[in-house]
Protein backbone atom coordinates (compact mmCIF):
# COMPACT_ATOMS: atom_id res chain seq x y z
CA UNK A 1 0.00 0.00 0.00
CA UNK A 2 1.50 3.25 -0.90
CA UNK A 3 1.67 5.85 1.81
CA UNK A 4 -0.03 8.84 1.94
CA UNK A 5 2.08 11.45 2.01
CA UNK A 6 -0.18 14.26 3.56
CA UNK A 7 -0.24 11.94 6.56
CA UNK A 8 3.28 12.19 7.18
CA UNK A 9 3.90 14.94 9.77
CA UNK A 10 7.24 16.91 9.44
CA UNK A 11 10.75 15.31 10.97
CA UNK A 12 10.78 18.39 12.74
CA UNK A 13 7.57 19.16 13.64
CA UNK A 14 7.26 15.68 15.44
CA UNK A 15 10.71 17.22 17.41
CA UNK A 16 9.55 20.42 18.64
CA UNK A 17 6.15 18.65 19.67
CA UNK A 18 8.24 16.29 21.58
CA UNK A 19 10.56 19.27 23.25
CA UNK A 20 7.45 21.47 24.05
CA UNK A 21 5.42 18.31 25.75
CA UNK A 22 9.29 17.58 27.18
CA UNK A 23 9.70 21.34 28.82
CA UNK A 24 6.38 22.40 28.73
CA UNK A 25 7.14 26.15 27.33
CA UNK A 26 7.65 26.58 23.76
CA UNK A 27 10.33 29.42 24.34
CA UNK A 28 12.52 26.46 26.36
CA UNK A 29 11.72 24.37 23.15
CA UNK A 30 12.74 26.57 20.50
CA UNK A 31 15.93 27.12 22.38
CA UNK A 32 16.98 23.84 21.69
CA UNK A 33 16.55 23.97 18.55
CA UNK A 34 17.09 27.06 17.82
CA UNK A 35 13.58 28.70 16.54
CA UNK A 36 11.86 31.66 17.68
CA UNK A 37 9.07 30.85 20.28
CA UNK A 38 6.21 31.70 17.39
CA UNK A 39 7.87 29.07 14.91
CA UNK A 40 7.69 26.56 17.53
CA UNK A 41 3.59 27.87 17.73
CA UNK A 42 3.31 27.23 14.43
CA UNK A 43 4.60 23.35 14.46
CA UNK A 44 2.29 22.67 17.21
CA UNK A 45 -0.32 24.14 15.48
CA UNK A 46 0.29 22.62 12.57
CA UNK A 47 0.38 19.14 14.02
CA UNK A 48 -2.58 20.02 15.81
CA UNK A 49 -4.07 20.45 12.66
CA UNK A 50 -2.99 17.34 11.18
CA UNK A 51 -4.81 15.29 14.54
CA UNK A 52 -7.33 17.33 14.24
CA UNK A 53 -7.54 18.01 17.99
CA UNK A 54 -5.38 20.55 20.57
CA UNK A 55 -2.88 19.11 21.73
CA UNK A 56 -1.53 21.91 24.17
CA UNK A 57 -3.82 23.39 26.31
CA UNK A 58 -1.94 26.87 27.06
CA UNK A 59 -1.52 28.42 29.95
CA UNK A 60 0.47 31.69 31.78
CA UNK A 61 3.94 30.69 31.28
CA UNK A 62 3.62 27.13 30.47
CA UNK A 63 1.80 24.32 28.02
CA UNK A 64 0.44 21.27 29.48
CA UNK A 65 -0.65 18.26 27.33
CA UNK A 66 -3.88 17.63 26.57
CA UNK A 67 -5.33 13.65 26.82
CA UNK A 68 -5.03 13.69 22.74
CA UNK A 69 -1.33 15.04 23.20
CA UNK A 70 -0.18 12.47 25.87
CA UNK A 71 -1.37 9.67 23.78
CA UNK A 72 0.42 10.95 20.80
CA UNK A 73 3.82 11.68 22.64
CA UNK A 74 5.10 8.38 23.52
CA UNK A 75 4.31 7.31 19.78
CA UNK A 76 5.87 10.52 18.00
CA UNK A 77 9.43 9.36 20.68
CA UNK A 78 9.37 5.77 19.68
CA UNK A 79 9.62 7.86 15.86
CA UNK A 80 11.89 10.33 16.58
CA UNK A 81 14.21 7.30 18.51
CA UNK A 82 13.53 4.68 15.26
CA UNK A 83 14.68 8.09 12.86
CA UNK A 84 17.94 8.25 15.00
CA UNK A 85 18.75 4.85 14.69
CA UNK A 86 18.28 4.51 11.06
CA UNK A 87 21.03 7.46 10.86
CA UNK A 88 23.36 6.17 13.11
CA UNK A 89 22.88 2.73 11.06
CA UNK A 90 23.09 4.62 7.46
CA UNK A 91 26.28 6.64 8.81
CA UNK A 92 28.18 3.88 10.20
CA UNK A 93 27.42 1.98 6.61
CA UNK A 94 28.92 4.88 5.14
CA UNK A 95 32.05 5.03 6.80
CA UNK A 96 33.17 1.21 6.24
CA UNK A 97 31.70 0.71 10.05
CA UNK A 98 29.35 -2.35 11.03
CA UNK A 99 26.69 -1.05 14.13
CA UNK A 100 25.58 -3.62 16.28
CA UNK A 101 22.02 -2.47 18.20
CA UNK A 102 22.69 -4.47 21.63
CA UNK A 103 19.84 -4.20 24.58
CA UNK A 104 20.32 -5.00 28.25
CA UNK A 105 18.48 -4.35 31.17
CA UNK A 106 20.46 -1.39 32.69
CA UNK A 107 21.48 -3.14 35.73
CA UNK A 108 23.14 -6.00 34.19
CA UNK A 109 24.63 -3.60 31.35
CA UNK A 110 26.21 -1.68 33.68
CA UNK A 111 27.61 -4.15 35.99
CA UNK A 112 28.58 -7.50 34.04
CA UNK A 113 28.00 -6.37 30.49
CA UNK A 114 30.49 -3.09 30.72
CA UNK A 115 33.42 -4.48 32.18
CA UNK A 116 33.29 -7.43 29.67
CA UNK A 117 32.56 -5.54 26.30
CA UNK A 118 36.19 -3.60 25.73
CA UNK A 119 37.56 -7.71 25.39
CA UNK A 120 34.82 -7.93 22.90
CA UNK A 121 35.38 -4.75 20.78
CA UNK A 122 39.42 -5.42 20.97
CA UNK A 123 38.69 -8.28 18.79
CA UNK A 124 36.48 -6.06 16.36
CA UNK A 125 37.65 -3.08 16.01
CA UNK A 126 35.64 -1.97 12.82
CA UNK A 127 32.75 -2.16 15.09
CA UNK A 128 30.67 0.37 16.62
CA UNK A 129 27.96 -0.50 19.86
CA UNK A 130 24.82 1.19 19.78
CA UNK A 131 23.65 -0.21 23.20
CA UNK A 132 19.67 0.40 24.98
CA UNK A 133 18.17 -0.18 28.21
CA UNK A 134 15.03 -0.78 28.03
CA UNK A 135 13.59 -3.04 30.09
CA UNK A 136 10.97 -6.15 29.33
CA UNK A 137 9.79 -6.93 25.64
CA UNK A 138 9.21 -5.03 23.09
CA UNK A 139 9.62 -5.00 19.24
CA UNK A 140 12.98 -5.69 17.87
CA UNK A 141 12.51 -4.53 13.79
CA UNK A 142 10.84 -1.30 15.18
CA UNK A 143 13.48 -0.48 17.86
CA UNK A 144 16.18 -1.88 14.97
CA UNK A 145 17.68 -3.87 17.61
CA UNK A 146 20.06 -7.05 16.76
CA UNK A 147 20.57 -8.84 20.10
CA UNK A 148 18.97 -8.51 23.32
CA UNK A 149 19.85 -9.71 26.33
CA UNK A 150 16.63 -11.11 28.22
CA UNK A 151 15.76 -12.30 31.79
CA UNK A 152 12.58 -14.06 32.22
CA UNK A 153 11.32 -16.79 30.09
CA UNK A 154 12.15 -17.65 26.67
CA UNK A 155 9.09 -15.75 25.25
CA UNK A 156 9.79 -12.65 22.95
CA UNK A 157 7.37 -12.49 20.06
CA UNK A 158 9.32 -12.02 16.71
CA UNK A 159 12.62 -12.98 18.36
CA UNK A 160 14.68 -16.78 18.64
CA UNK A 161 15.86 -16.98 21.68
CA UNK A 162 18.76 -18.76 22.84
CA UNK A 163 19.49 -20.15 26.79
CA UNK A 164 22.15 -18.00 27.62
CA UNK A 165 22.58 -19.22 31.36
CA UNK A 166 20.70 -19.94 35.12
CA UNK A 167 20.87 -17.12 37.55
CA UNK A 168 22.45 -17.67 40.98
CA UNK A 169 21.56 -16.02 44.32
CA UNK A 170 23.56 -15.72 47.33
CA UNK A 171 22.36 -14.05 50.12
CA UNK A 172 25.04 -11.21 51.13
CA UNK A 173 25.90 -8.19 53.73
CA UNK A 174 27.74 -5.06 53.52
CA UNK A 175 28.43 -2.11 56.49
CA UNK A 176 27.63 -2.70 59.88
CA UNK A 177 26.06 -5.98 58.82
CA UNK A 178 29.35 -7.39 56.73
CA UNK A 179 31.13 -9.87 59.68
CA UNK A 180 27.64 -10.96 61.12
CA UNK A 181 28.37 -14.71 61.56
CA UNK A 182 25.75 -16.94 59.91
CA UNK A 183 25.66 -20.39 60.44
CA UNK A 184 22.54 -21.60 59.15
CA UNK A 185 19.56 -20.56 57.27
CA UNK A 186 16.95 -20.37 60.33
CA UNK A 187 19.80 -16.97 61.50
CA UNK A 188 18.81 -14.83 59.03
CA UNK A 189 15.29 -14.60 59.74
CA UNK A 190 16.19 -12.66 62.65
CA UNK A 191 18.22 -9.99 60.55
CA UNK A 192 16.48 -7.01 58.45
CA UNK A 193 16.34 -8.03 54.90
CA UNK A 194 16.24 -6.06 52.06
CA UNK A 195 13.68 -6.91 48.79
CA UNK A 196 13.57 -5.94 45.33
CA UNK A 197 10.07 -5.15 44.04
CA UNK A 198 10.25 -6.58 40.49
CA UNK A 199 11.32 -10.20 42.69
CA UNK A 200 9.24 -9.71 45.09
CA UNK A 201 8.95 -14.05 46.11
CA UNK A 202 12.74 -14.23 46.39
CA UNK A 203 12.85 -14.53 50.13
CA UNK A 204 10.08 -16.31 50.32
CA UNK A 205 11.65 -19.20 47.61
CA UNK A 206 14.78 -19.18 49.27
CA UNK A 207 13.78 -20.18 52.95
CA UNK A 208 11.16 -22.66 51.37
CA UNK A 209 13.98 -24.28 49.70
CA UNK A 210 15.78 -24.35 52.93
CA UNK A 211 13.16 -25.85 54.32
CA UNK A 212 11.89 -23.24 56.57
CA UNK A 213 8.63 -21.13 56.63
CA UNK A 214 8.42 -18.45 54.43
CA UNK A 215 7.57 -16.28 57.30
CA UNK A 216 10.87 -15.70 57.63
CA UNK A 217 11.74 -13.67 54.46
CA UNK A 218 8.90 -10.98 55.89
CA UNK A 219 10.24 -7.20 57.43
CA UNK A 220 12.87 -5.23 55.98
CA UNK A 221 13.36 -2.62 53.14
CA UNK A 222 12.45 -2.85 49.58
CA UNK A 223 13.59 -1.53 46.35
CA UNK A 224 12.46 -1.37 43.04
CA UNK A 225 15.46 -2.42 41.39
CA UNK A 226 18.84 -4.63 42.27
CA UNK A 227 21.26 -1.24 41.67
CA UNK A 228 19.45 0.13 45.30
CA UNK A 229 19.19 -2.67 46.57
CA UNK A 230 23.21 -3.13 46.53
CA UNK A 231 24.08 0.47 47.13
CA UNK A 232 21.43 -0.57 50.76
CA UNK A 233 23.39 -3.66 51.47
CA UNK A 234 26.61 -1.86 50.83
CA UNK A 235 25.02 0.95 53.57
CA UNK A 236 24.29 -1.81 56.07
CA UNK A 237 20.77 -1.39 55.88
CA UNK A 238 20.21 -5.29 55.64
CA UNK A 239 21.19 -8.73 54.18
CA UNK A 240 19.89 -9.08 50.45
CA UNK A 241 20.05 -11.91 48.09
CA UNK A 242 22.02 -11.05 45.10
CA UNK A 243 23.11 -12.81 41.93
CA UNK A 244 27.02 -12.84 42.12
CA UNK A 245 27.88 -11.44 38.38
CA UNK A 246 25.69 -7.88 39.80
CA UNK A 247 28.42 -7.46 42.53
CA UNK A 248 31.59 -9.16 41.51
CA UNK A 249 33.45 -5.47 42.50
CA UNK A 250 31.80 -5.07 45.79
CA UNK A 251 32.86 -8.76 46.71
CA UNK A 252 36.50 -8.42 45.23
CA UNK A 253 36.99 -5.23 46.92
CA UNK A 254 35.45 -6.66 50.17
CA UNK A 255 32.56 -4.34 50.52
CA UNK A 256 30.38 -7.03 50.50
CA UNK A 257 30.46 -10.54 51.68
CA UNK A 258 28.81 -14.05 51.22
CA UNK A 259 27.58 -14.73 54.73
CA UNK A 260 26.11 -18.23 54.26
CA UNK A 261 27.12 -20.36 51.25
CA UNK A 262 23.75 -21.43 50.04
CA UNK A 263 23.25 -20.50 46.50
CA UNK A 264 20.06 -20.98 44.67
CA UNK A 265 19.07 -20.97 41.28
CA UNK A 266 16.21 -18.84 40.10
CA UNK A 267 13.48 -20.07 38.22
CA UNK A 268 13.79 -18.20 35.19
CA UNK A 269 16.75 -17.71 33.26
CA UNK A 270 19.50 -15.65 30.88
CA UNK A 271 18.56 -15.49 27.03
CA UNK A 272 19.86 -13.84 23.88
CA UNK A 273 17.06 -12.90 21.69
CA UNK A 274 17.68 -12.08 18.05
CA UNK A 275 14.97 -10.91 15.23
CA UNK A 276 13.63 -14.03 13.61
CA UNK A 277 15.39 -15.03 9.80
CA UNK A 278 18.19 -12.44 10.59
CA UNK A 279 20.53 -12.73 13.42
CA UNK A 280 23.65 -13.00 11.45
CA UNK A 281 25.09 -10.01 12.48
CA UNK A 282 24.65 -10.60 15.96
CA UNK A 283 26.39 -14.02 15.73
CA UNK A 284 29.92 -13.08 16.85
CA UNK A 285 28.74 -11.42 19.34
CA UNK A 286 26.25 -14.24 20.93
CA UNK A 287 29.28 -16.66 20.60
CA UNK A 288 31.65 -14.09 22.57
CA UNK A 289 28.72 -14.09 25.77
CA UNK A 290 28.35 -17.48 25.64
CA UNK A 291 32.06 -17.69 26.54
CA UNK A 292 31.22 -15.45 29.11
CA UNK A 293 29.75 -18.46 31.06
CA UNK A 294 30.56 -21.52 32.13
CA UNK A 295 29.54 -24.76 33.99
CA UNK A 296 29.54 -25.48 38.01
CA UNK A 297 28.87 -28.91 39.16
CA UNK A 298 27.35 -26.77 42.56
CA UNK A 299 24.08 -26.24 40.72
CA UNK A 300 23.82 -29.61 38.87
CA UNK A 301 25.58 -28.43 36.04
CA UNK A 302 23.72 -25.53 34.83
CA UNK A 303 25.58 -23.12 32.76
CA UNK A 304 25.40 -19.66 34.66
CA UNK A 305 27.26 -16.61 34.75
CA UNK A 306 30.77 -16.85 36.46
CA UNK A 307 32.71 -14.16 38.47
């Protein structure tokens, strides 16, 4: 079907709409891109005029989105993002450069994948990382993404996804808490415990598995995501359980310390998802993480991510 070209709102038109709703004041908008505070009027209006409904409602000093605007804005930045991507694709092309479009949750990126990736780009040095965040599923062939890096379960629609490796908690204490001896499991139901949000059962797994009420994983702090939830354990606020490859540093420094040597394996698991029919260019690349990871006979031989 050929597109219909009076649909198609203006590159930059989409932009300013996206810096008003971003600031909300035109004059901050056309600051940043340098246009007078009535040109940036007259893109909104003329988007406006396009959806055929206001999309501003204005007010002394400021703009504030109307519904119709808030539903369009998170569409016009998954545009405005796809637009930069093709670019940084089509330069790289350009310049005798191969772009690989990574994702990892932000955690793990930071943490395991960072450290790791200079080993990886010493071997390809024509290569250039463009490397997301985002967190859970979402489409790869809009978001032009090659390889993803997925913990859960290995669903992702449009993607192949390949086991990667188990994830291993330990339960671990920093500060005040860091030389507390532990002996067995039933001791750490006395001490404050901290709990990430988006793992909200792991307590509650762990002393089952230990054979010991559940009950005991209740009190303590809670985060919503494992970066706090170190940076508290590391501030002696509790004992958390962490997967080692989050705080290989902290443990090699000292900072933080395995007070009971009871791993457990979560139930869901490492993947590396790729678009269906095309991960070729990935492929180096998923062959270089799997030899990130290795086998332990201490969890039955699952392949899971060493230190």
């Amino acid at each position: 079907m050929p597109l219909q070209r009076r649909l198609l709102p203006d590159m930059k038109v989409l932009q300013t709409f996206e810096l008003a709703a971003r600031h909300g004041n035109f004059t901050r908008a056309g600051e940043e891109l340098a246009l007078t505070q009535s040109a940036v009027s007259r893109h909104v209006r003329e988007l406006e005029d396009q959806v055929g409904k206001p999309l501003f409602e204005r007010l002394r000093g400021r703009v504030v989105l109307t519904r119709a605007g808030a539903e369009l804005l998170p569409e016009v930045q998954r545009l405005l993002r796809m637009a930069e991507s093709t670019m940084r694709h089509a330069k790289a092309g350009a310049q005798g450069e191969s772009l690989l479009a990574l994702n990892a949750p932000p955690t793990f990126a930071t943490r395991w994948l960072m450290p790791r990736l200079p080993g990886f780009l010493a071997q390809y040095p024509e290569l250039r990382i463009d490397l997301s965040t985002t967190t859970g599923v979402f489409d790869l062939d809009t978001r032009q993404c090659d390889l993803a890096l997925h913990f859960g379960q290995p669903l992702w629609p449009g993607g192949s996804c390949t086991y990667l490796c188990s994830e291993i908690v330990l339960p671990v204490a920093g500060g005040a808490l860091r030389d507390v001896t532990v002996a067995r499991a039933e001791e750490l139901g006395a001490l404050p415990k901290l709990h990430v949000s988006s793992r909200a059962t792991m307590w509650g797994d762990w002393f089952a598995r230990q054979g010991l009420a559940q009950a005991e994983a209740q009190g303590g702090h809670w985060f919503d995501e494992f970066a706090l939830s170190i940076e508290a354990v590391k501030a002696g606020l509790g004992v958390a359980l962490l997967p080692r490859y989050l705080i290989e540093a902290e443990l090699e420094r000292g900072e933080l310390r395995v007070i009971l040597d009871a791993p457990q394996s979560t139930e869901q698991a490492w993947y590396i998802v790729t678009p269906e029919g095309r991960g070729e260019k990935a492929a180096a690349f998923s062959e270089w993480v799997l030899g990130q990871v290795s086998f332990r006979p201490l969890v039955g031989g699952t392949r899971h991510v060493t230190p």
